[in-house]
PDB file of N, CA and C in Angstrom:
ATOM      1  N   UNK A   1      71.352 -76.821 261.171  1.00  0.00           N
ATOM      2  CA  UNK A   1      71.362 -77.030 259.732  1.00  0.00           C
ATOM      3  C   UNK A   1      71.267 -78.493 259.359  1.00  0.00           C
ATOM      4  N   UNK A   2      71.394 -79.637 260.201  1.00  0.00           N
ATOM      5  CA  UNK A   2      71.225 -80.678 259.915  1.00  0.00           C
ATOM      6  C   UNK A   2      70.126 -80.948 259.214  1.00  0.00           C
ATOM      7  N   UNK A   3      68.937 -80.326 259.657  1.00  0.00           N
ATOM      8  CA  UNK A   3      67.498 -81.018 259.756  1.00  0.00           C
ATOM      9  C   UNK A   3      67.005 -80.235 258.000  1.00  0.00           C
ATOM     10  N   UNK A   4      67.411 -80.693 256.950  1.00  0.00           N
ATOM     11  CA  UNK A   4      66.956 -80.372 255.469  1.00  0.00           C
ATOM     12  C   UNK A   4      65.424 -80.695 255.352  1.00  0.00           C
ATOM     13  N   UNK A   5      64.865 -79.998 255.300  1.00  0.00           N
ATOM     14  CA  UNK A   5      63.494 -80.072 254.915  1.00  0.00           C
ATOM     15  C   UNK A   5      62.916 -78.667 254.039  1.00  0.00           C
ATOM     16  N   UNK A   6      62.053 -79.788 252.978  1.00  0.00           N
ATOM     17  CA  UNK A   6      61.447 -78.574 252.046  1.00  0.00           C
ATOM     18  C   UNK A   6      60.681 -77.671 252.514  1.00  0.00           C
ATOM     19  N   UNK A   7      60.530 -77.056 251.778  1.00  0.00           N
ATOM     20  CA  UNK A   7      59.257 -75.821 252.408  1.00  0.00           C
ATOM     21  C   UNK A   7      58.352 -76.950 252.472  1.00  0.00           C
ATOM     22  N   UNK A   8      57.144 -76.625 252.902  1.00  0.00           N
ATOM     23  CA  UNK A   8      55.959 -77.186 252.947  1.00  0.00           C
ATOM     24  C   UNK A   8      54.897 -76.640 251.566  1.00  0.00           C
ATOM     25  N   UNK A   9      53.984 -77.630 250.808  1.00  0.00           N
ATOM     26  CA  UNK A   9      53.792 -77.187 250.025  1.00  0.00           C
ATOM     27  C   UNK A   9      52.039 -77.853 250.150  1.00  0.00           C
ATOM     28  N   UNK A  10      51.266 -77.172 249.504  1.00  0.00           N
ATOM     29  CA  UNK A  10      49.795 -77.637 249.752  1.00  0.00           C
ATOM     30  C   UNK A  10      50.071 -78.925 248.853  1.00  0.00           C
ATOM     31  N   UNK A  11      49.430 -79.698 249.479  1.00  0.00           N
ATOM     32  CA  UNK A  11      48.937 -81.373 248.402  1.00  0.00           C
ATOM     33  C   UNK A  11      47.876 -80.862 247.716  1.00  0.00           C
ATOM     34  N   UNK A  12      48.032 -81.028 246.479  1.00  0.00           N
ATOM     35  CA  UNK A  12      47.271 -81.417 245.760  1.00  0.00           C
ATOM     36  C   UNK A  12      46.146 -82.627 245.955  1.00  0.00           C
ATOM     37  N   UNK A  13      44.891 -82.087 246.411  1.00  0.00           N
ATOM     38  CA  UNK A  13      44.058 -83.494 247.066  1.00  0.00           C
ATOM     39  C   UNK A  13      43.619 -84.522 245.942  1.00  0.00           C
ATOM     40  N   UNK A  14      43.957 -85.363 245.841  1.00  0.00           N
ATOM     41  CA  UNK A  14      43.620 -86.361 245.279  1.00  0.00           C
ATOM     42  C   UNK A  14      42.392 -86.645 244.506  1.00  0.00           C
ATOM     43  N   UNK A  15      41.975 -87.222 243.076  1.00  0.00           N
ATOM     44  CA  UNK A  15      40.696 -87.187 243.095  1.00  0.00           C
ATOM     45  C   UNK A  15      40.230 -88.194 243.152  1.00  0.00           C
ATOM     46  N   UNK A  16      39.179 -88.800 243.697  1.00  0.00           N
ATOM     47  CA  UNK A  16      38.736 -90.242 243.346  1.00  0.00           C
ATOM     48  C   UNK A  16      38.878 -91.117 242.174  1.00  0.00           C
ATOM     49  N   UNK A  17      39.206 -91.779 242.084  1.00  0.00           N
ATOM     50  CA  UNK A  17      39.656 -93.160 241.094  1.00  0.00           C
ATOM     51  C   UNK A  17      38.196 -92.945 239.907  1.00  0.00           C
ATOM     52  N   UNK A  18      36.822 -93.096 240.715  1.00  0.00           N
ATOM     53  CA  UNK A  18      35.268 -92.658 239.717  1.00  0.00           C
ATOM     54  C   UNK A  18      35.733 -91.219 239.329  1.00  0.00           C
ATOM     55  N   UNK A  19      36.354 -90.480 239.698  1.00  0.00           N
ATOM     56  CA  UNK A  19      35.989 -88.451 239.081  1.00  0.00           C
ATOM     57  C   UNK A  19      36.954 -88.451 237.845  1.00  0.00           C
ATOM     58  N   UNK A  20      38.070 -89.431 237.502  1.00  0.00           N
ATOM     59  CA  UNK A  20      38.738 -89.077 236.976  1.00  0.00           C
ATOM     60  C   UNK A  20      38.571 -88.747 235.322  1.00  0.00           C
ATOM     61  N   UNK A  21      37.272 -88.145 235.052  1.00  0.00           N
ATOM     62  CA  UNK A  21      37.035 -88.172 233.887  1.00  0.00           C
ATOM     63  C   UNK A  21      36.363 -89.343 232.521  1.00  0.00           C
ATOM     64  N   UNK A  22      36.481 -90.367 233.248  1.00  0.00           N
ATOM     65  CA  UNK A  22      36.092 -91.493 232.967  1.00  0.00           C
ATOM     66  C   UNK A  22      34.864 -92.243 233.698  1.00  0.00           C
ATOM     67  N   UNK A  23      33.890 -92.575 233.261  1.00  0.00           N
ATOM     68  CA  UNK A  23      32.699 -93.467 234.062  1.00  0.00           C
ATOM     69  C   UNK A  23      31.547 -92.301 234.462  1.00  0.00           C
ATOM     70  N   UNK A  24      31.630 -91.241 234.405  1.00  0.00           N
ATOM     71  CA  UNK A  24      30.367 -90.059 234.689  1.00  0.00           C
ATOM     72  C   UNK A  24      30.471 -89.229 233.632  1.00  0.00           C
ATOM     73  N   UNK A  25      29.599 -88.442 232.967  1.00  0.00           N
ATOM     74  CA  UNK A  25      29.418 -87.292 232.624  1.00  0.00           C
ATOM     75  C   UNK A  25      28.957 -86.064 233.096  1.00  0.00           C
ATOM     76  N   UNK A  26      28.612 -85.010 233.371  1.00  0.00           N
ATOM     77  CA  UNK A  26      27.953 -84.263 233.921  1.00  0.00           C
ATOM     78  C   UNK A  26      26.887 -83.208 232.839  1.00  0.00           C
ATOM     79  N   UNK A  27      25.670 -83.778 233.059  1.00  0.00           N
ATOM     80  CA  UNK A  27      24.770 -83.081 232.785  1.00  0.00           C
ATOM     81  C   UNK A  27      24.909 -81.701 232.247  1.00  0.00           C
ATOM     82  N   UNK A  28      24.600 -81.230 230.437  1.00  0.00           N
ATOM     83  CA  UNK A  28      24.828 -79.894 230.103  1.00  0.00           C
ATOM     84  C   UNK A  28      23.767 -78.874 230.939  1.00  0.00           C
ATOM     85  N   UNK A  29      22.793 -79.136 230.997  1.00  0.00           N
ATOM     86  CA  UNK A  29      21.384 -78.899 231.587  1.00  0.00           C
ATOM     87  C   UNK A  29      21.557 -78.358 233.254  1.00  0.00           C
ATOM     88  N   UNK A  30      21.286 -79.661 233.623  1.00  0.00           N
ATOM     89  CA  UNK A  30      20.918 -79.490 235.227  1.00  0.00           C
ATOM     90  C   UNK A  30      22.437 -80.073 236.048  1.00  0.00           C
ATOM     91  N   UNK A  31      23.781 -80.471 235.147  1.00  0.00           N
ATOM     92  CA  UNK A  31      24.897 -80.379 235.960  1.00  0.00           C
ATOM     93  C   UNK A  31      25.185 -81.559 236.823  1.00  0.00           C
ATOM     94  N   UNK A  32      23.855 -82.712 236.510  1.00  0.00           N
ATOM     95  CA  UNK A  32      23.725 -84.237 237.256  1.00  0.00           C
ATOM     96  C   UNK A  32      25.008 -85.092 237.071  1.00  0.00           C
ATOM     97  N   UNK A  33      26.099 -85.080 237.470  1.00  0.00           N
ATOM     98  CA  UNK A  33      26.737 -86.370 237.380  1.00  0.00           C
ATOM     99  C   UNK A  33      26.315 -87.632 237.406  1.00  0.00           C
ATOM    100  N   UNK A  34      25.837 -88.255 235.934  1.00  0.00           N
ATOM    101  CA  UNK A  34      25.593 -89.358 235.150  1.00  0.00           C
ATOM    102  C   UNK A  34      26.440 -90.703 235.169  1.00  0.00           C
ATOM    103  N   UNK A  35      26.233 -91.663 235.689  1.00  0.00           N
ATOM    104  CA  UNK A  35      27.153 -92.859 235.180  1.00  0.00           C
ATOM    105  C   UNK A  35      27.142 -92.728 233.536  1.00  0.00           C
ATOM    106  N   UNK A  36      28.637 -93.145 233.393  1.00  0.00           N
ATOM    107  CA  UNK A  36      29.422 -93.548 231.743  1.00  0.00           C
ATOM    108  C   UNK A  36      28.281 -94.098 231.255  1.00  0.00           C
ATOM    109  N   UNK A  37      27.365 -94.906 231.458  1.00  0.00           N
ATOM    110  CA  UNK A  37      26.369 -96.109 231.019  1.00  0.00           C
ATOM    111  C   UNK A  37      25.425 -95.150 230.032  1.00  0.00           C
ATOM    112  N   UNK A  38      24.895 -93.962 231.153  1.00  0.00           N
ATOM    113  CA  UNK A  38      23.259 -93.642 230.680  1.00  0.00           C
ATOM    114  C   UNK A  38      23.299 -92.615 229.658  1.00  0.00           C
ATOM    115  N   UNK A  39      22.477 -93.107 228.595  1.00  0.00           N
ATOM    116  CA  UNK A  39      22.516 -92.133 227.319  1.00  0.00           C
ATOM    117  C   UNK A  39      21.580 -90.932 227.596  1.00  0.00           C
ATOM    118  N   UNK A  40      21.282 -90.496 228.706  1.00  0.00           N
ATOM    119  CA  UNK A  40      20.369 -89.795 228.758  1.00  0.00           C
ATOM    120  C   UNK A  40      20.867 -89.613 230.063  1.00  0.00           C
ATOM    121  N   UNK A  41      20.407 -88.159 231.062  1.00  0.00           N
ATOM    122  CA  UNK A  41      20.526 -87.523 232.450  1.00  0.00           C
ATOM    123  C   UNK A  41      19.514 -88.262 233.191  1.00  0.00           C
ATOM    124  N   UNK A  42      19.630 -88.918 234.443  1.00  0.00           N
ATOM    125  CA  UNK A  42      18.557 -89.517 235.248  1.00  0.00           C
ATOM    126  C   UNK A  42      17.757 -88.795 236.094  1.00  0.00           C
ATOM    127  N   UNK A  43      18.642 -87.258 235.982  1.00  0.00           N
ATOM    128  CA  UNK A  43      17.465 -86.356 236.432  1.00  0.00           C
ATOM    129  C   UNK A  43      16.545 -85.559 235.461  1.00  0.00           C
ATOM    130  N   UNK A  44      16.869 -84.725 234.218  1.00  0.00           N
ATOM    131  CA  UNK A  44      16.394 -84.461 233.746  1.00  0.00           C
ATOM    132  C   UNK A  44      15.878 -84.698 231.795  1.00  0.00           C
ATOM    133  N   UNK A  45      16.124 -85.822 232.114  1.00  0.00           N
ATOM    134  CA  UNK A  45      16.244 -86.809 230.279  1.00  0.00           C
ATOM    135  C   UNK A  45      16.563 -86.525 229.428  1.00  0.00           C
ATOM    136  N   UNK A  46      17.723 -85.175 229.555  1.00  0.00           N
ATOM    137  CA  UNK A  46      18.183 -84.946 228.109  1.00  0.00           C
ATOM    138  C   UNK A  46      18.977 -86.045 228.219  1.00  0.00           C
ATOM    139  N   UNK A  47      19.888 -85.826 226.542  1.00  0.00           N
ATOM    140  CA  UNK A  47      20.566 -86.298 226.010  1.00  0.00           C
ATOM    141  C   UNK A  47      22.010 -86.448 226.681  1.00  0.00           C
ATOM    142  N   UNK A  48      22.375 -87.334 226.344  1.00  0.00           N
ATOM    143  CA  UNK A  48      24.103 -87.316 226.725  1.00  0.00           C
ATOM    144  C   UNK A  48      24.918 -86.533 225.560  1.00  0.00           C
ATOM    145  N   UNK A  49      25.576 -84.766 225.572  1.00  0.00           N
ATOM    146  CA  UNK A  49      25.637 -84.477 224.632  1.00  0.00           C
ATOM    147  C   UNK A  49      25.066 -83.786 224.096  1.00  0.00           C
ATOM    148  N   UNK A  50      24.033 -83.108 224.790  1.00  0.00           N
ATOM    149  CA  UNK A  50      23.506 -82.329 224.339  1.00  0.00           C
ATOM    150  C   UNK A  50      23.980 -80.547 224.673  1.00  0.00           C
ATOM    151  N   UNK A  51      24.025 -79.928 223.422  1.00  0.00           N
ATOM    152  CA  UNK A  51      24.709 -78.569 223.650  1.00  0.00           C
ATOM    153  C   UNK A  51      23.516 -77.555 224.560  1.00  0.00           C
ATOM    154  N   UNK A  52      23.682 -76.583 225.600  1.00  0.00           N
ATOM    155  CA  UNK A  52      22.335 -75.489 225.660  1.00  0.00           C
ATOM    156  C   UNK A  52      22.669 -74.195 224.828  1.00  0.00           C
ATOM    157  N   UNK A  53      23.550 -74.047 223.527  1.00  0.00           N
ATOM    158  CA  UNK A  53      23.669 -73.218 223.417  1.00  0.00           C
ATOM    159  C   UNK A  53      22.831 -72.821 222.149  1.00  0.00           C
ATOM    160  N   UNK A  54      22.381 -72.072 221.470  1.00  0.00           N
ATOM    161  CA  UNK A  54      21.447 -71.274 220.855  1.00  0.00           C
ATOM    162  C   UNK A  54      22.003 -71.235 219.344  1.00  0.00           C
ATOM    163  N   UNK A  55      21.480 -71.923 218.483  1.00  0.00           N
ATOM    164  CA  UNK A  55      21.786 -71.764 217.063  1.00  0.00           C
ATOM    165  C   UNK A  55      21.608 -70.551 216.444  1.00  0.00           C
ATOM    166  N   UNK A  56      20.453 -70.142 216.762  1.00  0.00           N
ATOM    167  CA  UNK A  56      19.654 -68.760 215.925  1.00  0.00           C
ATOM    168  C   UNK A  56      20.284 -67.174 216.356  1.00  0.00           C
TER     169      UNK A  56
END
């Protein structure tokens, strides 16, 4: 009984310092993770912001 130790519990893996929501966007379109910078997708040139969903 000496030896107190918690259960063991999964870590939560860490996310990179860049993923944290800040500095990329991800593409509505094609899903490209964008640097913060580009007003537009560098793969497929939409918009930063742009909705795919259907007005009509």
């Amino acid at each position: 009984m000496g030896d107190k130790t918690s259960p063991t519990r999964p870590k939560r893996q860490a996310k990179a310092s860049a993923d944290d929501g800040f500095g990329h966007w991800d593409c509505s379109v094609c899903t490209f993770r964008n640097s913060a910078e580009a007003f537009k997708c560098v793969m497929c040139d939409v918009r930063k912001g742009t909705s795919t969903s259907k007005l009509n």
